[in-house]
PDB file of N, CA and C in Angstrom:
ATOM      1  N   UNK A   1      89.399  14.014 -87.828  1.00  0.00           N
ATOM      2  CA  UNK A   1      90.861  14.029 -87.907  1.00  0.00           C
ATOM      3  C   UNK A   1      91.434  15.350 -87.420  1.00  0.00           C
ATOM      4  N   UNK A   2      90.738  15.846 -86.612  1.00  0.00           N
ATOM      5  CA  UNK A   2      91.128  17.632 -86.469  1.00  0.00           C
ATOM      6  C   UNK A   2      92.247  17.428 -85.933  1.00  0.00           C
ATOM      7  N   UNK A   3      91.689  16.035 -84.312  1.00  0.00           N
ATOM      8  CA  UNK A   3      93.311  16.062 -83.059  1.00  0.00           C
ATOM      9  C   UNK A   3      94.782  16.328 -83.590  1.00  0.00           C
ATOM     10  N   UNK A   4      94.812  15.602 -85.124  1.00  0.00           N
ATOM     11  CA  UNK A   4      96.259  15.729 -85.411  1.00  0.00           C
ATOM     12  C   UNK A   4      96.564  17.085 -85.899  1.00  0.00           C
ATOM     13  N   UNK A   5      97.771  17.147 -85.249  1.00  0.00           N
ATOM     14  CA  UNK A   5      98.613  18.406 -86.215  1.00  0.00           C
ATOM     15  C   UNK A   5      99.523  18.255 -87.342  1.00  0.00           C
ATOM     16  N   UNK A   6      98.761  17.976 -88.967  1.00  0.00           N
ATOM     17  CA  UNK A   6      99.750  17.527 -89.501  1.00  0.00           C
ATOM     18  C   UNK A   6     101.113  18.078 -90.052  1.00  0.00           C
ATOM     19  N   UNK A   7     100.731  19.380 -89.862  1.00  0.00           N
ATOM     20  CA  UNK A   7     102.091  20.333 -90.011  1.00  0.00           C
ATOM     21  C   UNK A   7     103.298  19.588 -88.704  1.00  0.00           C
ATOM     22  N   UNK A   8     102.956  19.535 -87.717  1.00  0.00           N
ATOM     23  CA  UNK A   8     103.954  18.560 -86.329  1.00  0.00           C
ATOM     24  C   UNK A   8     104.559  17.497 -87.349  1.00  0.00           C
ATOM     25  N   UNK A   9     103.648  16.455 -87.832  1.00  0.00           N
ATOM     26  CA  UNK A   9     103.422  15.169 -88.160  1.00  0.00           C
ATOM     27  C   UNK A   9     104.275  15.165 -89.088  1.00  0.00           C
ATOM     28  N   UNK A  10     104.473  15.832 -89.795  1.00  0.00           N
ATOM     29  CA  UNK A  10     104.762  16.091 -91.241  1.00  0.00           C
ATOM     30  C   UNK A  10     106.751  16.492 -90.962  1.00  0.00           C
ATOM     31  N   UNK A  11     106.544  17.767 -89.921  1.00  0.00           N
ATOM     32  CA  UNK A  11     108.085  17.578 -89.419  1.00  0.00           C
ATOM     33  C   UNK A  11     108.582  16.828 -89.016  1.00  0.00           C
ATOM     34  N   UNK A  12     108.000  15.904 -88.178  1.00  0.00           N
ATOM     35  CA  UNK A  12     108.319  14.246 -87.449  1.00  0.00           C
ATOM     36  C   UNK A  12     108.624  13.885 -88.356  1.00  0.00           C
ATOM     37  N   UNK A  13     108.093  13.355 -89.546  1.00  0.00           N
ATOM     38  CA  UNK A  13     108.703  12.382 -90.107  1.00  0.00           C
ATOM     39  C   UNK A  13     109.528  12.414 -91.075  1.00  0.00           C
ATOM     40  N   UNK A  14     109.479  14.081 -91.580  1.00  0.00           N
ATOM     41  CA  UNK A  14     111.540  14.500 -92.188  1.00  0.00           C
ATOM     42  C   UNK A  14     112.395  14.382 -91.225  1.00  0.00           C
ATOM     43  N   UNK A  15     112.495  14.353 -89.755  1.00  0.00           N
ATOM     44  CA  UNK A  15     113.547  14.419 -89.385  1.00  0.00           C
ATOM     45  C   UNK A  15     113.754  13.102 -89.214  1.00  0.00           C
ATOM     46  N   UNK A  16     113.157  12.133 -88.457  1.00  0.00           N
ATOM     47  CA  UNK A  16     113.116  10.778 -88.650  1.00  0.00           C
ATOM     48  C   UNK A  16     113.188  10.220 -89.901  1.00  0.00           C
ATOM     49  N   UNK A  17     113.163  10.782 -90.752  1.00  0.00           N
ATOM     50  CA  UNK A  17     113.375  10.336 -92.129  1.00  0.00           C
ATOM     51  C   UNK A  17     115.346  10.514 -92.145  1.00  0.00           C
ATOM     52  N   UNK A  18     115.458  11.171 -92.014  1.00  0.00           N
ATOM     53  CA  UNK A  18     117.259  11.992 -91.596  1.00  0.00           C
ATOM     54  C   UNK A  18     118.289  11.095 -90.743  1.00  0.00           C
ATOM     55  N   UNK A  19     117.398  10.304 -89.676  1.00  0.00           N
ATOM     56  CA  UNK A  19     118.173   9.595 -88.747  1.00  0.00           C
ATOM     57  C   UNK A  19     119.438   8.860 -89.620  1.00  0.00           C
ATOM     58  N   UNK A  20     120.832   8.665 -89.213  1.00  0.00           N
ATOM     59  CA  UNK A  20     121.291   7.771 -89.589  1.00  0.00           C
ATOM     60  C   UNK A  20     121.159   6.637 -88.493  1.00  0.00           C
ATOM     61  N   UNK A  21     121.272   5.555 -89.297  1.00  0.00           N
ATOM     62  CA  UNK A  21     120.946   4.024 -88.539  1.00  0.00           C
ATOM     63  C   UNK A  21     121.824   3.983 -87.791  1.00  0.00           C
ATOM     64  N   UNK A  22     123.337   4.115 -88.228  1.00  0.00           N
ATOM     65  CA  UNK A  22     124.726   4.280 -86.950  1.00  0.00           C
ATOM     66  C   UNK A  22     124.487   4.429 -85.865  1.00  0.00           C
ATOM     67  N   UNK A  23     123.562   5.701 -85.633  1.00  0.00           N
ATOM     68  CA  UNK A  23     123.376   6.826 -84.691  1.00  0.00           C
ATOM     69  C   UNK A  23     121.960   5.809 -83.782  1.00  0.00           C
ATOM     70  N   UNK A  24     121.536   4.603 -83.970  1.00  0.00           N
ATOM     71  CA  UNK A  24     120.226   4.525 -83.632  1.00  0.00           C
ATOM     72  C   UNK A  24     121.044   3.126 -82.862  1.00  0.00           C
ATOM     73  N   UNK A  25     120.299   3.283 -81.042  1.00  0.00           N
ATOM     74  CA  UNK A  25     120.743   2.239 -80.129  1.00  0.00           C
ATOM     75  C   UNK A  25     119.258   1.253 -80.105  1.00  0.00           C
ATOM     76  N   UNK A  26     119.335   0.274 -80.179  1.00  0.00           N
ATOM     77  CA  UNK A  26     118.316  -0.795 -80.155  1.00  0.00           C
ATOM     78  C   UNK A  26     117.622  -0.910 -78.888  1.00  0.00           C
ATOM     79  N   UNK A  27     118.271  -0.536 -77.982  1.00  0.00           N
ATOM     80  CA  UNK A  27     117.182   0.013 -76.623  1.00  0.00           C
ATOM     81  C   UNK A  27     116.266   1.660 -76.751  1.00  0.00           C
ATOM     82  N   UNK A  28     116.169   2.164 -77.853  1.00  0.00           N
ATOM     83  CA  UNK A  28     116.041   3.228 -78.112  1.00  0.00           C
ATOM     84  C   UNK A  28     114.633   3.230 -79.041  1.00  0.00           C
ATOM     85  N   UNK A  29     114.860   2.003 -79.222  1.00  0.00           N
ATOM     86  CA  UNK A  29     113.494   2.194 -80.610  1.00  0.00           C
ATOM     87  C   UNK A  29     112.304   1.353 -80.160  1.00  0.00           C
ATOM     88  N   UNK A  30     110.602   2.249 -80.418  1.00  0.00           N
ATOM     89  CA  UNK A  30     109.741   0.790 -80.524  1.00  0.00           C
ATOM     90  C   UNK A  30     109.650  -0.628 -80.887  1.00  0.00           C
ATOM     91  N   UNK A  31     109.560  -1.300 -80.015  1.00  0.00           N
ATOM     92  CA  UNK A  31     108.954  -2.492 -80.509  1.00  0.00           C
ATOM     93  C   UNK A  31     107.743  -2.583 -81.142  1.00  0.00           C
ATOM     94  N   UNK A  32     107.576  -2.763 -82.472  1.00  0.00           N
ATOM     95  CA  UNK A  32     105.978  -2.544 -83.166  1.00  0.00           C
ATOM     96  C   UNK A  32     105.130  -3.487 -82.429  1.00  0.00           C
ATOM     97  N   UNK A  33     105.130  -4.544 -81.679  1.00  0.00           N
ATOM     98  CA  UNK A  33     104.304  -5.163 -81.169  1.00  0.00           C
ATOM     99  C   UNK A  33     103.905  -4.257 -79.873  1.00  0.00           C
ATOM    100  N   UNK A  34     104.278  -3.204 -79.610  1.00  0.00           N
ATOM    101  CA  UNK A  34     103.918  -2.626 -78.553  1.00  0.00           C
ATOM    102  C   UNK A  34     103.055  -1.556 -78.717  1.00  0.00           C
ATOM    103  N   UNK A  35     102.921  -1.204 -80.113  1.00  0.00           N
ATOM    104  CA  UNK A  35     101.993   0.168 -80.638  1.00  0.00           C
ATOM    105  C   UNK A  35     100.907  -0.707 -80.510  1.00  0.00           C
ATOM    106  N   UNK A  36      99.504  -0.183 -80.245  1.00  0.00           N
ATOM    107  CA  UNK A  36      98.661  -0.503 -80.356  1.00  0.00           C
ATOM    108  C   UNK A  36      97.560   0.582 -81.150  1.00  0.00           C
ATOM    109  N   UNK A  37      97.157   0.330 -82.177  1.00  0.00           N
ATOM    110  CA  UNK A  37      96.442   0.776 -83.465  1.00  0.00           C
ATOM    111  C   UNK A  37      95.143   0.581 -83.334  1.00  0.00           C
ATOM    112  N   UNK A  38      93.963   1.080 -82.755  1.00  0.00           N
ATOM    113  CA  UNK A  38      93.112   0.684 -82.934  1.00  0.00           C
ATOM    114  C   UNK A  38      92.288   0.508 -84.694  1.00  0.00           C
ATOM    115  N   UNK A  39      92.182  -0.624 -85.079  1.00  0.00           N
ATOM    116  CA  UNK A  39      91.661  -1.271 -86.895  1.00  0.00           C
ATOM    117  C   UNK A  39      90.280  -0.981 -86.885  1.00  0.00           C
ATOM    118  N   UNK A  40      89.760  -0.252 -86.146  1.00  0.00           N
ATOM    119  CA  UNK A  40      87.847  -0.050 -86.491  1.00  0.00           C
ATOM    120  C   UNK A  40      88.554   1.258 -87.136  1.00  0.00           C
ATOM    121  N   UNK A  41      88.894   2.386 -87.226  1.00  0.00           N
ATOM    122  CA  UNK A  41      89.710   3.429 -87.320  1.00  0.00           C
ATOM    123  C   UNK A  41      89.787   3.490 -88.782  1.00  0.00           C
ATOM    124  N   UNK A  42      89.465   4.477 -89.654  1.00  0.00           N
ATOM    125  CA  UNK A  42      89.840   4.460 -91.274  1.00  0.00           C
ATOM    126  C   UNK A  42      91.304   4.359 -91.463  1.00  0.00           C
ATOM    127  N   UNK A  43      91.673   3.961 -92.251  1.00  0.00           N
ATOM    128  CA  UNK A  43      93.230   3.442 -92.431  1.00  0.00           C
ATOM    129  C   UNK A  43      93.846   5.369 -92.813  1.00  0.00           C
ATOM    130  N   UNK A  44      93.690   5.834 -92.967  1.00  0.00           N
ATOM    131  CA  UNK A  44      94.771   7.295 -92.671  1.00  0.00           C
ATOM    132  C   UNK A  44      94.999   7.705 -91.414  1.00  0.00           C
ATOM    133  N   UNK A  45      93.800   7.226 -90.354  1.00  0.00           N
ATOM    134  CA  UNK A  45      93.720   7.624 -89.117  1.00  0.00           C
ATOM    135  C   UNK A  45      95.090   6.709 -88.333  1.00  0.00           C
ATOM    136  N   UNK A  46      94.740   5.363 -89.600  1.00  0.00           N
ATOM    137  CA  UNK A  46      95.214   4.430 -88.435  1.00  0.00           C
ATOM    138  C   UNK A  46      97.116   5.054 -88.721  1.00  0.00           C
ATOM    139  N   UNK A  47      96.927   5.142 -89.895  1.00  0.00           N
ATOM    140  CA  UNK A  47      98.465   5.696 -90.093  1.00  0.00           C
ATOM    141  C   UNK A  47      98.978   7.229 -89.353  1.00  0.00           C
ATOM    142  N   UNK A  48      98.336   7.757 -88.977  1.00  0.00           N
ATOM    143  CA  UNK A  48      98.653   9.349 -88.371  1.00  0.00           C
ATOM    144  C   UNK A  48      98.853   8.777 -86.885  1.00  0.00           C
ATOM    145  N   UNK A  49      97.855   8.081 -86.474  1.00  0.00           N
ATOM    146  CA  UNK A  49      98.250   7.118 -84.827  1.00  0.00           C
ATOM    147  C   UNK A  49      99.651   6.768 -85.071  1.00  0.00           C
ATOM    148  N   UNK A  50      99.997   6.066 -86.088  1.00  0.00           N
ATOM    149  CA  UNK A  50     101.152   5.444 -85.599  1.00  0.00           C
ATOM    150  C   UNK A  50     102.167   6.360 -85.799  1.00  0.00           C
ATOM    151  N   UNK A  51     101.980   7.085 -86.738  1.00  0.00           N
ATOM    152  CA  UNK A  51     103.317   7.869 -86.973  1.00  0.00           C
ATOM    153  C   UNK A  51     103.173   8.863 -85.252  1.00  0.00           C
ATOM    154  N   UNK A  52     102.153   9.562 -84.882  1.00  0.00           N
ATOM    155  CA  UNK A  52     102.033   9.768 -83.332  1.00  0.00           C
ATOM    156  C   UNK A  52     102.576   9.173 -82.409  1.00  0.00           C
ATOM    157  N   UNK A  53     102.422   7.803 -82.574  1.00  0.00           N
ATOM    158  CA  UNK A  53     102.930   6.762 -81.503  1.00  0.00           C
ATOM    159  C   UNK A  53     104.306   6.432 -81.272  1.00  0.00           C
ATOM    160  N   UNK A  54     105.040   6.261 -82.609  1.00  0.00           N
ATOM    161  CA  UNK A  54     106.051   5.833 -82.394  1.00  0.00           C
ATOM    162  C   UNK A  54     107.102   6.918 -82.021  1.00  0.00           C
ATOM    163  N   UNK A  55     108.511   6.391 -81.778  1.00  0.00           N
ATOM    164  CA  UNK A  55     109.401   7.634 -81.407  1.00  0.00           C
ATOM    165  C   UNK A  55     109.759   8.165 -83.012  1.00  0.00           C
ATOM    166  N   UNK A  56     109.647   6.704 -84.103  1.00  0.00           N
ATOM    167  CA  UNK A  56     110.542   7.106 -85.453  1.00  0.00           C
ATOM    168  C   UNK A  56     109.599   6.133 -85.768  1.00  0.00           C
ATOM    169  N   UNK A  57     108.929   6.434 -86.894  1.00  0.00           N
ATOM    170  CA  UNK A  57     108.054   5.513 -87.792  1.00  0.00           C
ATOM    171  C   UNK A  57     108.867   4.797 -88.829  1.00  0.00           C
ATOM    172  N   UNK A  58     110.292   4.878 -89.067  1.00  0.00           N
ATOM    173  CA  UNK A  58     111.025   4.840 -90.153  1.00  0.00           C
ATOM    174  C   UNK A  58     111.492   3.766 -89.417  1.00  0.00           C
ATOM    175  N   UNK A  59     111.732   3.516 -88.210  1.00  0.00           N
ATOM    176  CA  UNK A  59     112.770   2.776 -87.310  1.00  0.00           C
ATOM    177  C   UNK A  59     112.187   2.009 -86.693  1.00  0.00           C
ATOM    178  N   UNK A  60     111.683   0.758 -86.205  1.00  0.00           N
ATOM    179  CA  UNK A  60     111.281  -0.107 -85.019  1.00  0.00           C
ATOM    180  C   UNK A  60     112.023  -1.308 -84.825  1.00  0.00           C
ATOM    181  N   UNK A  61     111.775  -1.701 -83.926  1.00  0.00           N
ATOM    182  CA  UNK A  61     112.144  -3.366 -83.920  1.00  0.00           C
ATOM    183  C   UNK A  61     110.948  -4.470 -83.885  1.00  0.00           C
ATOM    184  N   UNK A  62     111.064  -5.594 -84.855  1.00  0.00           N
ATOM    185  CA  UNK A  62     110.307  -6.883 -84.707  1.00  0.00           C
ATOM    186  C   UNK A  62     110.870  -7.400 -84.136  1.00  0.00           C
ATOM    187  N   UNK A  63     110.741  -8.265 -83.045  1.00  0.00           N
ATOM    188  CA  UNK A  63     111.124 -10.041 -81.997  1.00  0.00           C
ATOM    189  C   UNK A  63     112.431  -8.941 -82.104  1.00  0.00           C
ATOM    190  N   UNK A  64     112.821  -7.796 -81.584  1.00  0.00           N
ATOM    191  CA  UNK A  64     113.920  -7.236 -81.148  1.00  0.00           C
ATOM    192  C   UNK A  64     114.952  -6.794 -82.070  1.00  0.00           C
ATOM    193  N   UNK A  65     114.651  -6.966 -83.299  1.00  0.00           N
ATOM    194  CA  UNK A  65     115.300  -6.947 -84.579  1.00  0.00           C
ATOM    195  C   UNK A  65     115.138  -5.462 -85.061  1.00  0.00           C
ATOM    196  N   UNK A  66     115.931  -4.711 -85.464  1.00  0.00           N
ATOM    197  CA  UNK A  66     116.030  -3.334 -85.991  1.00  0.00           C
ATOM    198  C   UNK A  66     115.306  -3.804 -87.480  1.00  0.00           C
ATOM    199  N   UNK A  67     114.441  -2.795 -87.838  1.00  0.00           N
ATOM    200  CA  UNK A  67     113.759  -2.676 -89.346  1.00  0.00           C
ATOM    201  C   UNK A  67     113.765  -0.773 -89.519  1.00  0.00           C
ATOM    202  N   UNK A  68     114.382  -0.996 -90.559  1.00  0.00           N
ATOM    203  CA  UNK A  68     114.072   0.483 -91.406  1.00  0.00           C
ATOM    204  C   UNK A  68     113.240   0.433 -92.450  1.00  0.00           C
ATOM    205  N   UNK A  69     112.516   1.290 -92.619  1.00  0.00           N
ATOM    206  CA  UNK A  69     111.840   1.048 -94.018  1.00  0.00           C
ATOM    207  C   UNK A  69     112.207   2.355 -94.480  1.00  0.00           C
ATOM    208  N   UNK A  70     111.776   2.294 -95.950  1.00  0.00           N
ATOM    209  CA  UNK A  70     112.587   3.534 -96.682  1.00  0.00           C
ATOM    210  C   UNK A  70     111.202   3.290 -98.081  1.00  0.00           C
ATOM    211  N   UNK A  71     110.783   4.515 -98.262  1.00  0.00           N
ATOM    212  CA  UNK A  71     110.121   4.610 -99.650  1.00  0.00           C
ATOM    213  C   UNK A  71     110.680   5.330-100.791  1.00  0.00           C
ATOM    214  N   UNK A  72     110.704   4.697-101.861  1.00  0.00           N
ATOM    215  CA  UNK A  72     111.368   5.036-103.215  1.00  0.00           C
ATOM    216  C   UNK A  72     110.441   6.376-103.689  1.00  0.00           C
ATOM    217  N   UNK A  73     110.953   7.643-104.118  1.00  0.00           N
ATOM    218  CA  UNK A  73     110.728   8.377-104.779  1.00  0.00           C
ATOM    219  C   UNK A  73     110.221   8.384-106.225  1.00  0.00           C
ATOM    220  N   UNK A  74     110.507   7.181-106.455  1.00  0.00           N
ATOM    221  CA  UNK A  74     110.289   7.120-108.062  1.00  0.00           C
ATOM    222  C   UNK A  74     109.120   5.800-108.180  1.00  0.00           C
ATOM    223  N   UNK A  75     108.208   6.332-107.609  1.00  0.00           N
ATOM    224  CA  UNK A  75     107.061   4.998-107.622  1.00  0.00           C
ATOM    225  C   UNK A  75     105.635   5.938-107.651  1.00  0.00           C
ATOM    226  N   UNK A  76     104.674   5.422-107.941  1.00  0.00           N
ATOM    227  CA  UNK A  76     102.827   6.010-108.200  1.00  0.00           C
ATOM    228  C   UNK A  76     102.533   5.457-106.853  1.00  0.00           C
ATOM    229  N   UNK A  77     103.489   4.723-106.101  1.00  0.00           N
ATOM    230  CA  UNK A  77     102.276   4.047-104.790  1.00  0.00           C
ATOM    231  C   UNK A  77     102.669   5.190-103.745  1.00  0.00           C
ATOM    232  N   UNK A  78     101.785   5.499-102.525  1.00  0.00           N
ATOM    233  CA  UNK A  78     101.161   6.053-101.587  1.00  0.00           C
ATOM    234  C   UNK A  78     102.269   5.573-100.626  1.00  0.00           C
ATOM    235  N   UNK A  79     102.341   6.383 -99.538  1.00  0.00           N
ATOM    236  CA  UNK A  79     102.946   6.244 -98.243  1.00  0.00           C
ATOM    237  C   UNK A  79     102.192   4.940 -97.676  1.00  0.00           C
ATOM    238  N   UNK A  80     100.496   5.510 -97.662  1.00  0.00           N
ATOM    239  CA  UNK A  80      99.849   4.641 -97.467  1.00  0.00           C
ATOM    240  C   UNK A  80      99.945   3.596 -98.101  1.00  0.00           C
ATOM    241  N   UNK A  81      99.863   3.212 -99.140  1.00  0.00           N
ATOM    242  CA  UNK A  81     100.198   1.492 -99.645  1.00  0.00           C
ATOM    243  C   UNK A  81     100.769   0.893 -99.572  1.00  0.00           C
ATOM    244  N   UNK A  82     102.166   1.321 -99.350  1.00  0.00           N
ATOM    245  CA  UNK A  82     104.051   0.679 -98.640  1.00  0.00           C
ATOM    246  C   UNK A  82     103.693   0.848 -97.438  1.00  0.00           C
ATOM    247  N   UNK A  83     103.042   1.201 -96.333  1.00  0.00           N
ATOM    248  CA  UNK A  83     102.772   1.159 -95.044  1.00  0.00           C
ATOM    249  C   UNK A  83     101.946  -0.183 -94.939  1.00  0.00           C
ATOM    250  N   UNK A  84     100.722  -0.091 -95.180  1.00  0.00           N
ATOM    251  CA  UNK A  84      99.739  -0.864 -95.545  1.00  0.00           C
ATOM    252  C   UNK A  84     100.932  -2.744 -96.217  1.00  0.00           C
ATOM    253  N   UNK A  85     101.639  -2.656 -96.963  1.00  0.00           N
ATOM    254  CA  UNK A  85     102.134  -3.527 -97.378  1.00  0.00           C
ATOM    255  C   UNK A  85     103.341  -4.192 -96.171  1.00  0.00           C
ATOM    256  N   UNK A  86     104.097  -3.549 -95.757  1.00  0.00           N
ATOM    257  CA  UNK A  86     104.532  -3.491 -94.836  1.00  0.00           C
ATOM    258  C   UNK A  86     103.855  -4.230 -93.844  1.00  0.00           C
ATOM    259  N   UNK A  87     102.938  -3.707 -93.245  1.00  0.00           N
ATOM    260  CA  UNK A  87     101.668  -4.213 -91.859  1.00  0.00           C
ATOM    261  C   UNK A  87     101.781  -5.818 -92.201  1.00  0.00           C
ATOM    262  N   UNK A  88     101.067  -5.392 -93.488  1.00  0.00           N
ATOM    263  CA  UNK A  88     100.499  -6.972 -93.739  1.00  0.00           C
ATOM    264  C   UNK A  88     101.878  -8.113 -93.952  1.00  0.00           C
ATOM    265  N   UNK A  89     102.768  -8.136 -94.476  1.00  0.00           N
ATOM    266  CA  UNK A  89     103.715  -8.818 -94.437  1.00  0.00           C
ATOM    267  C   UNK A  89     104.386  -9.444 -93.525  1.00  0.00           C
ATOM    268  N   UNK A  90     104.289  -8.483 -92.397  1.00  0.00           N
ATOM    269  CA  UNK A  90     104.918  -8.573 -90.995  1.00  0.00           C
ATOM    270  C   UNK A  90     103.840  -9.611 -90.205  1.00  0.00           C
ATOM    271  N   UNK A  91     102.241  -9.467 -90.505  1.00  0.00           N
ATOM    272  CA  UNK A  91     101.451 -10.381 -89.956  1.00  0.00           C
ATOM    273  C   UNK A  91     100.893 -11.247 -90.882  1.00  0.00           C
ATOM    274  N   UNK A  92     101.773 -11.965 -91.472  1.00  0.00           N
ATOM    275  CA  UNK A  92     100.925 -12.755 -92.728  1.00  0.00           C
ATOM    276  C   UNK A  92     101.094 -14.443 -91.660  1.00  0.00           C
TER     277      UNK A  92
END
């Protein structure tokens, strides 16, 4: 896991955390069907790829559709587990 810089990673995703949605044009954002994740990959890896990959990990579009996701402060679950929950929902 050296490649990543998570100090970078880590600023990426406060400021993308900051975006207001107003401010966000739908030609502007990933399509998650377009990230490609390699799944042999331990699942932190696979999550540091994507947050790498995308322009805003907070922001994409499904079938062209704007999705924000947002994690509650006041919960015991992991970035990773609302990510992870997320994934799977979207491909159930």
């Amino acid at each position: 896991m050296n490649k990543y810089n998570i100090e970078e990673l880590r600023e990426k995703l406060e400021r993308c955390r900051k975006v207001n949605l107003d401010n966000v044009k739908l030609e502007d954002v990933d399509e998650i069907s377009s990230i490609k994740i390699d799944r042999r990959k331990p699942s932190k890896e696979r999550i540091l790829d994507f947050i790498m990959k995308t322009k805003n990990p907070y922001i994409f579009k499904v079938n062209g559709k704007l999705v924000r996701i947002r994690f509650s402060e006041n919960t015991d679950l992991t970035v990773e587990d609302c990510l992870t929950n997320v994934l799977k929902n979207l491909y159930r």
